[in-house]
Protein backbone atom coordinates (compact mmCIF):
# COMPACT_ATOMS: atom_id res chain seq x y z
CA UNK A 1 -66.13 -31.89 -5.84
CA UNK A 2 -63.89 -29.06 -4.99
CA UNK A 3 -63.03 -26.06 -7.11
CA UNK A 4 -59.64 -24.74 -7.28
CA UNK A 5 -59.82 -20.71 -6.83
CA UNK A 6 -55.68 -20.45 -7.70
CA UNK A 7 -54.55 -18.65 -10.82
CA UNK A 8 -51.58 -19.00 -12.10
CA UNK A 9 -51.47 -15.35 -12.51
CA UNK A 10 -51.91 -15.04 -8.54
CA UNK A 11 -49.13 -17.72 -7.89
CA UNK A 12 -46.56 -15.66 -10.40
CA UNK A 13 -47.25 -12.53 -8.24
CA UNK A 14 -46.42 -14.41 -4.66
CA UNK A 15 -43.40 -15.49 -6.56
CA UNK A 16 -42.36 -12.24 -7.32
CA UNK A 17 -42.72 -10.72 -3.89
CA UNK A 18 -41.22 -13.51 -2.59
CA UNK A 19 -38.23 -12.92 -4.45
CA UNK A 20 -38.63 -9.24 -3.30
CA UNK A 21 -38.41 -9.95 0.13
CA UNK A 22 -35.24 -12.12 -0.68
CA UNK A 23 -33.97 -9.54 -2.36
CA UNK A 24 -34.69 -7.15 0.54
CA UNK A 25 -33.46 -9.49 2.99
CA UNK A 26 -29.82 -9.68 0.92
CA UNK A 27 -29.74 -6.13 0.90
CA UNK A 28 -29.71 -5.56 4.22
CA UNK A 29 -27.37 -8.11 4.99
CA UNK A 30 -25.06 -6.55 2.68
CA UNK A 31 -25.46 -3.22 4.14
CA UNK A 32 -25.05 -4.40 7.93
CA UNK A 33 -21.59 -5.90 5.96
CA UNK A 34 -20.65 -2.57 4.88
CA UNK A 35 -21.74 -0.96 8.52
CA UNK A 36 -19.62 -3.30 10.71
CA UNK A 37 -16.16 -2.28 8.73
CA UNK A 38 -17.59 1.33 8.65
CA UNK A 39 -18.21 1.38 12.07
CA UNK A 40 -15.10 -0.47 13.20
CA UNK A 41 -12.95 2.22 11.08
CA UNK A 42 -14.67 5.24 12.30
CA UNK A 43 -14.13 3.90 16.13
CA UNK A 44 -10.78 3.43 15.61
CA UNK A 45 -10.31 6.67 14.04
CA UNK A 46 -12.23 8.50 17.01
CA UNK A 47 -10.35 6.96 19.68
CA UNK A 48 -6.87 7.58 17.84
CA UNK A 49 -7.39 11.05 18.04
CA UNK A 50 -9.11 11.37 21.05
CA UNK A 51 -5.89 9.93 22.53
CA UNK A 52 -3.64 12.05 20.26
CA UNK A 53 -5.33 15.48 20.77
CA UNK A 54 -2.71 18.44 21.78
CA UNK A 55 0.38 15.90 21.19
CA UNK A 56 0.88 16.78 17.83
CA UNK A 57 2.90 19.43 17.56
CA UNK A 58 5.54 21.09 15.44
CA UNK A 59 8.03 20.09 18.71
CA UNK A 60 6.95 16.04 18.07
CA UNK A 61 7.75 16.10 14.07
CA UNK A 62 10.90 18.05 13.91
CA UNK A 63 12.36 16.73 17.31
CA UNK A 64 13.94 13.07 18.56
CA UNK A 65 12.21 11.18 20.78
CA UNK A 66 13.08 11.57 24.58
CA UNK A 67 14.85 8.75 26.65
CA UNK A 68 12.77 9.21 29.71
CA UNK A 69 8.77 10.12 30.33
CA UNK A 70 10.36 12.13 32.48
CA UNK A 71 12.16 14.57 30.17
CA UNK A 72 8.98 14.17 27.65
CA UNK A 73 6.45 15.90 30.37
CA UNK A 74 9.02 18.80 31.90
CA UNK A 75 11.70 18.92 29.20
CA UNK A 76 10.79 21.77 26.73
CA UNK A 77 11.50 19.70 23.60
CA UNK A 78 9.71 16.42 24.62
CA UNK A 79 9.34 13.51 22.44
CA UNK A 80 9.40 13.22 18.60
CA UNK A 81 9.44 11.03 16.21
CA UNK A 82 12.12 13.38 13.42
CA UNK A 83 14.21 10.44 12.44
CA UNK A 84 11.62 8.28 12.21
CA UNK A 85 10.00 10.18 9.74
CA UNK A 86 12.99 10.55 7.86
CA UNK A 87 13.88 7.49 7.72
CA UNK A 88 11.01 6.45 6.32
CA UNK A 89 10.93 9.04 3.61
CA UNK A 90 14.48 7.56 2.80
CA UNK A 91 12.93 4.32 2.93
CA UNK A 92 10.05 4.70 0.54
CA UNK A 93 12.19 6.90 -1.58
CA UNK A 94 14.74 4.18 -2.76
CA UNK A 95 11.74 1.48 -2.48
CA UNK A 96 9.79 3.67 -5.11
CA UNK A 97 12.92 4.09 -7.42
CA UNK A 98 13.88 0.20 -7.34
CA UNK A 99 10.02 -0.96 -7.82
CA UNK A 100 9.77 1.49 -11.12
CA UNK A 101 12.48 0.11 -12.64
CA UNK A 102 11.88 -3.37 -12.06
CA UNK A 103 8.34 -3.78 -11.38
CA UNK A 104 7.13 -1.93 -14.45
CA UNK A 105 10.29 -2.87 -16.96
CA UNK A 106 8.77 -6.30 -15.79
CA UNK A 107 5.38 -5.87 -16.81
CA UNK A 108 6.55 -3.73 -19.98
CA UNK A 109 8.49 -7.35 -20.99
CA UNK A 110 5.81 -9.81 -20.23
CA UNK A 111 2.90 -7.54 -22.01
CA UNK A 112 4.46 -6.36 -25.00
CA UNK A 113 7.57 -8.51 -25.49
CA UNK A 114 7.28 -12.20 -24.14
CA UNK A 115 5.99 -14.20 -26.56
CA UNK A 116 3.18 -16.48 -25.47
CA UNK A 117 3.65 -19.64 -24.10
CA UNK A 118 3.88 -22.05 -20.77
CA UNK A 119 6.99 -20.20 -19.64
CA UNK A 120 5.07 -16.72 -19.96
CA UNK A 121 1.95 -18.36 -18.37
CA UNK A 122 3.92 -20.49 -15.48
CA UNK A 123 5.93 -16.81 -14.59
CA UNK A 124 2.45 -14.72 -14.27
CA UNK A 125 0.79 -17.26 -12.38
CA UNK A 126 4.09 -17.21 -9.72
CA UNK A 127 3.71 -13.26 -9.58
CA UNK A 128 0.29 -13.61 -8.60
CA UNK A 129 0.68 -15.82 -6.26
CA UNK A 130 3.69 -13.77 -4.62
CA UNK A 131 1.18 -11.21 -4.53
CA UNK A 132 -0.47 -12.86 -1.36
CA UNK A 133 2.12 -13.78 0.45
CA UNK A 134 2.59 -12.75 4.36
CA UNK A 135 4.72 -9.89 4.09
CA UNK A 136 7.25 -11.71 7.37
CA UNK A 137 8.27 -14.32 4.65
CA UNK A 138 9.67 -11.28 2.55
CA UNK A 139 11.40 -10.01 6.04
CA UNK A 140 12.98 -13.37 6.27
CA UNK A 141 13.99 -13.93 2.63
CA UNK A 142 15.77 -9.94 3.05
CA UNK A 143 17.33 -10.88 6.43
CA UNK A 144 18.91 -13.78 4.32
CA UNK A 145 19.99 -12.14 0.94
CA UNK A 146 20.54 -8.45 1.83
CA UNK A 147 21.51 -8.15 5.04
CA UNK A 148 23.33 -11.93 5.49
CA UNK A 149 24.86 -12.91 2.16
CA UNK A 150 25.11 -9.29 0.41
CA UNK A 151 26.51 -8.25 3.69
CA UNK A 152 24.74 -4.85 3.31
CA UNK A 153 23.44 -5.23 7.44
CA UNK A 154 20.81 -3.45 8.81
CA UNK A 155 21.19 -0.68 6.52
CA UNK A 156 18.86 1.69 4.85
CA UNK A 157 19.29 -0.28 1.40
CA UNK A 158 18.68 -3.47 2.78
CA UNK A 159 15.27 -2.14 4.36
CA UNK A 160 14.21 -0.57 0.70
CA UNK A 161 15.09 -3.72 -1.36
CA UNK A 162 13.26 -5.89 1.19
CA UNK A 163 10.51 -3.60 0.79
CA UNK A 164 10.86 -3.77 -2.84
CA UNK A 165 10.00 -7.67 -2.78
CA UNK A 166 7.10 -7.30 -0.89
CA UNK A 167 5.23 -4.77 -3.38
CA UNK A 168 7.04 -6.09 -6.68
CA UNK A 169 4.65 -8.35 -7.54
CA UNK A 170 1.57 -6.33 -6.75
CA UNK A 171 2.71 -3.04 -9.12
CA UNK A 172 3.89 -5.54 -11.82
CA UNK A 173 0.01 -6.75 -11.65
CA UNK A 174 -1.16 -3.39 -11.83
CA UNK A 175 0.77 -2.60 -14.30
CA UNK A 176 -0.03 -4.95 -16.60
CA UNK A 177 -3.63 -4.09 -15.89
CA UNK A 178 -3.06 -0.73 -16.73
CA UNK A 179 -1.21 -1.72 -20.46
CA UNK A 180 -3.89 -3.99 -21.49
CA UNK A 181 -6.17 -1.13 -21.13
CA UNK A 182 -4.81 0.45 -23.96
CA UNK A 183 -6.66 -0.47 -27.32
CA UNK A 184 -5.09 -2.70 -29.44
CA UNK A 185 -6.52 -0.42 -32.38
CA UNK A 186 -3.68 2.18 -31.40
CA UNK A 187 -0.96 -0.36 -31.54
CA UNK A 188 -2.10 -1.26 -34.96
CA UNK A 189 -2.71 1.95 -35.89
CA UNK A 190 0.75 3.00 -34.78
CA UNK A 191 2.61 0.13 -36.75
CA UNK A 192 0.92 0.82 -39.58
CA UNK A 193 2.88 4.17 -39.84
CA UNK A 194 6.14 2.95 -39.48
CA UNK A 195 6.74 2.59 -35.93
CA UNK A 196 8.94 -0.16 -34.36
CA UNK A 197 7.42 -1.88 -31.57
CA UNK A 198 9.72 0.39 -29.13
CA UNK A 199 8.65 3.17 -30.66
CA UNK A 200 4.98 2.00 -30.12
CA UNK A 201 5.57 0.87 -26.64
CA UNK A 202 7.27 4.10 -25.82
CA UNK A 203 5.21 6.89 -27.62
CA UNK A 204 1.77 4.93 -27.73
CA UNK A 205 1.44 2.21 -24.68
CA UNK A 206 3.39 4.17 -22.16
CA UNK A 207 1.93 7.13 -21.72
CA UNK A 208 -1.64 6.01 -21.90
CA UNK A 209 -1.13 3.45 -19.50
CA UNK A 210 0.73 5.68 -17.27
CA UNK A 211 -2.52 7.08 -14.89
CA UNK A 212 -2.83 3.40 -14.21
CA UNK A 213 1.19 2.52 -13.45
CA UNK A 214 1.50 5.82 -11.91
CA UNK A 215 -1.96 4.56 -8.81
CA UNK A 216 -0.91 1.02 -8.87
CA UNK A 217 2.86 2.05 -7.56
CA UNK A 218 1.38 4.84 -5.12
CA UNK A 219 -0.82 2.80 -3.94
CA UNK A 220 1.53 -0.23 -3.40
CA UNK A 221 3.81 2.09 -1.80
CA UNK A 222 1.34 3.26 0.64
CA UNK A 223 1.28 -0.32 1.66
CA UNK A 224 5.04 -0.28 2.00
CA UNK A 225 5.63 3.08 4.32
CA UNK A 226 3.45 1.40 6.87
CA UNK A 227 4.66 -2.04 7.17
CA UNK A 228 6.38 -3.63 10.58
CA UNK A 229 7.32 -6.57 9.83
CA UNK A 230 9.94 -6.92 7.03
CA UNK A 231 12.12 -3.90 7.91
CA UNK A 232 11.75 -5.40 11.97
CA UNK A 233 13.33 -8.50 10.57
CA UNK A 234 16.41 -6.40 8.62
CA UNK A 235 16.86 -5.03 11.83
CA UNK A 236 15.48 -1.61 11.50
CA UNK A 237 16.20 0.16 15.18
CA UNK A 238 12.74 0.68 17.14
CA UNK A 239 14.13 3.84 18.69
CA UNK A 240 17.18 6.57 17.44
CA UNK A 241 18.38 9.74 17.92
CA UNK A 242 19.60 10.81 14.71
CA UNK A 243 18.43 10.68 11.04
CA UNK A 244 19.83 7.94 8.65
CA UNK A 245 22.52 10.17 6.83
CA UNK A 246 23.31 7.41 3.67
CA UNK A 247 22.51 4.39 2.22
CA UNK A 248 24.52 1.82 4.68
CA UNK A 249 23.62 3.90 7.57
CA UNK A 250 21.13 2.29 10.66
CA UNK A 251 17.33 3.47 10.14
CA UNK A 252 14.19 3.84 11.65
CA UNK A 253 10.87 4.33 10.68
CA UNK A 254 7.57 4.95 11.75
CA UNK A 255 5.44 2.00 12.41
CA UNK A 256 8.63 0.86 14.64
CA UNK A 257 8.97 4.46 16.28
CA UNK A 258 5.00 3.86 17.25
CA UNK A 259 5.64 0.12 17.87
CA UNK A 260 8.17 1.25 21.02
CA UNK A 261 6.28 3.90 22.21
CA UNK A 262 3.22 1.49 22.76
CA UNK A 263 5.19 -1.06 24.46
CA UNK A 264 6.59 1.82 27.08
CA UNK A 265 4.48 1.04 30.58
CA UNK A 266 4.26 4.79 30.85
CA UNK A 267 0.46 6.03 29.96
CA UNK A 268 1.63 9.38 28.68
CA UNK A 269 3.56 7.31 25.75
CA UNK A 270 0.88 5.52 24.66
CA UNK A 271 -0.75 9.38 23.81
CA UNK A 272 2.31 10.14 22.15
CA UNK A 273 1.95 6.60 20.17
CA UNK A 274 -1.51 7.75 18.87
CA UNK A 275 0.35 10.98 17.76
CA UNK A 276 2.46 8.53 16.00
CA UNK A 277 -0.15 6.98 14.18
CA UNK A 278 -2.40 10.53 13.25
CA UNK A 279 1.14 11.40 11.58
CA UNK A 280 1.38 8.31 9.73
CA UNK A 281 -2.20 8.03 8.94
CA UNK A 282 -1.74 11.48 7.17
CA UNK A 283 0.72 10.35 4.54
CA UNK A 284 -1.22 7.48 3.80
CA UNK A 285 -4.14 9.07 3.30
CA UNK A 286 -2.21 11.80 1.37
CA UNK A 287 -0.47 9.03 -1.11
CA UNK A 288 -4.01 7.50 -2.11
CA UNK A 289 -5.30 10.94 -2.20
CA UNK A 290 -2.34 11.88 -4.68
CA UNK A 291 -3.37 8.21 -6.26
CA UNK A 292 -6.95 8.99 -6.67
CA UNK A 293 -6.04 12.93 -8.32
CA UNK A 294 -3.53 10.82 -10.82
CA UNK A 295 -6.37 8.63 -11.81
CA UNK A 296 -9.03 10.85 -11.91
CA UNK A 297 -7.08 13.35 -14.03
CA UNK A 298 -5.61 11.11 -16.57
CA UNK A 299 -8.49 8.68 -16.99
CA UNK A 300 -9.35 9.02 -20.91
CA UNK A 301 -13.15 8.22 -19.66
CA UNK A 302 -13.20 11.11 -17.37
């Protein structure tokens, strides 16, 4: 007759370290997750500036870029990417003023105004879903409105409100995000002294959601100033000489300034490419730094 020595006390503890070395296991696996984008990132950034280093220079963002490698390595101007950089200033500019006053007028409506029901629901399930899609659909559906039926060509405007539709749907997301963080107690609070529901939406919601709006349309924008392939399908000019001086003029902007530049056979151009992209970079990393200050300062938890 055998005699079993097990206990369920010893069982529960090889259960628990069992679970332990799962646990472990997962761990790790999420941290070799985090390492491979990490590492991927830094390598990128390393070898962008290892290609860029000496070629930026006050010459490369106040000048236009050079017609010939040539002229780049003996002229005493050499290339730059000055209307590039203005254009898309111009560019993200207008983009910024049209995706205020629609994207968060929008949100405004559908949070504190539309009353709820299938249309509401059927509307904000569409936005969402716009959210995700490929940002060359929004390049073809602005080649066909703006530039083709509005006749506007491959103009400044037409490159802004094309931009416009791609981040729309994202800041009118955020936004609403940002409005149903405000307490419901202050609404209630608010109309219980008299106020109209303007006056509650404009002294009360508004500026308490405004941190929120304010990093959801930075950071939305950000995404905007560095995309190709909408303003490449309005017909935004890869290379020019001169800075877009008005709304129906030509433009140019950055990621299709470094776009020809990477295509030239010439090595030297592809180091004046990665000068491209350190420039560019910098103003994204300065818009979600601005982002990040807004949210920081603002935040009622902070």
């Amino acid at each position: 007759m055998s005699i079993d020595t097990t206990t369920p006390f010893s069982d529960a503890t090889g259960d628990i370290e069992r679970k332990r070395r799962i646990g472990r296991a997962f761990v790790a696996i999420c941290f070799a997750s985090t390492l491979v984008g990490i590492v991927a990132l830094v390598a990128l950034i390393a070898d962008v500036l290892y290609e860029s280093w000496g070629w930026v220079t006050w010459e490369f963002l106040t000048y236009p870029p050079s017609q010939s490698v040539d002229y780049f390595l003996n002229g005493t101007r050499g290339a730059g990417m000055y209307p590039a950089i203005v254009g898309s200033i111009f560019l993200i500019a207008l983009t910024a003023v049209f995706t205020i006053f629609l994207g968060v007028g929008a949100a405004v409506y559908l949070e504190e105004y539309a009353p709820e029901n299938r249309l509401k629901s059927f509307i904000e399930a569409n936005i969402a879903n716009l959210a995700g899609v490929p940002s060359i659909v929004y390049g073809l559906l602005g080649l066909a409105i703006f530039v083709r039926a509005m006749q506007l060509g491959a103009s400044l405007i037409a490159g802004a409100l094309t931009l416009t539709l791609l981040i729309l749907p994202i800041v009118i997301v955020s936004t609403q995000e940002a409005l149903r963080a405000v307490p419901d107690s202050q609404r209630q609070a608010a109309y219980g002294v008299g106020a109209t529901q303007w006056q509650v939406t404009r002294d009360v919601v508004l500026p308490r959601a405004l941190p929120g709006i304010m990093t959801g349309t930075i950071l939305s924008l950000s995404r905007a100033i560095g995309e190709t392939a909408p303003i490449l399908m309005v017909g935004a000019a890869t290379s020019m000489f001169v800075a877009p001086d008005g709304l129906r003029s030509a433009f140019s902007a950055m990621p299709m300034m470094i776009f020809e530049w990477a295509t030239l056979p010439q090595a030297e151009f592809q180091h004046v490419a990665a000068a491209g992209i350190v420039v560019l970079l910098t103003i994204l990393l300065l818009m979600n730094a601005i982002a990040i200050f807004i949210r920081n300062k603002y935040d009622p938890r902070s």
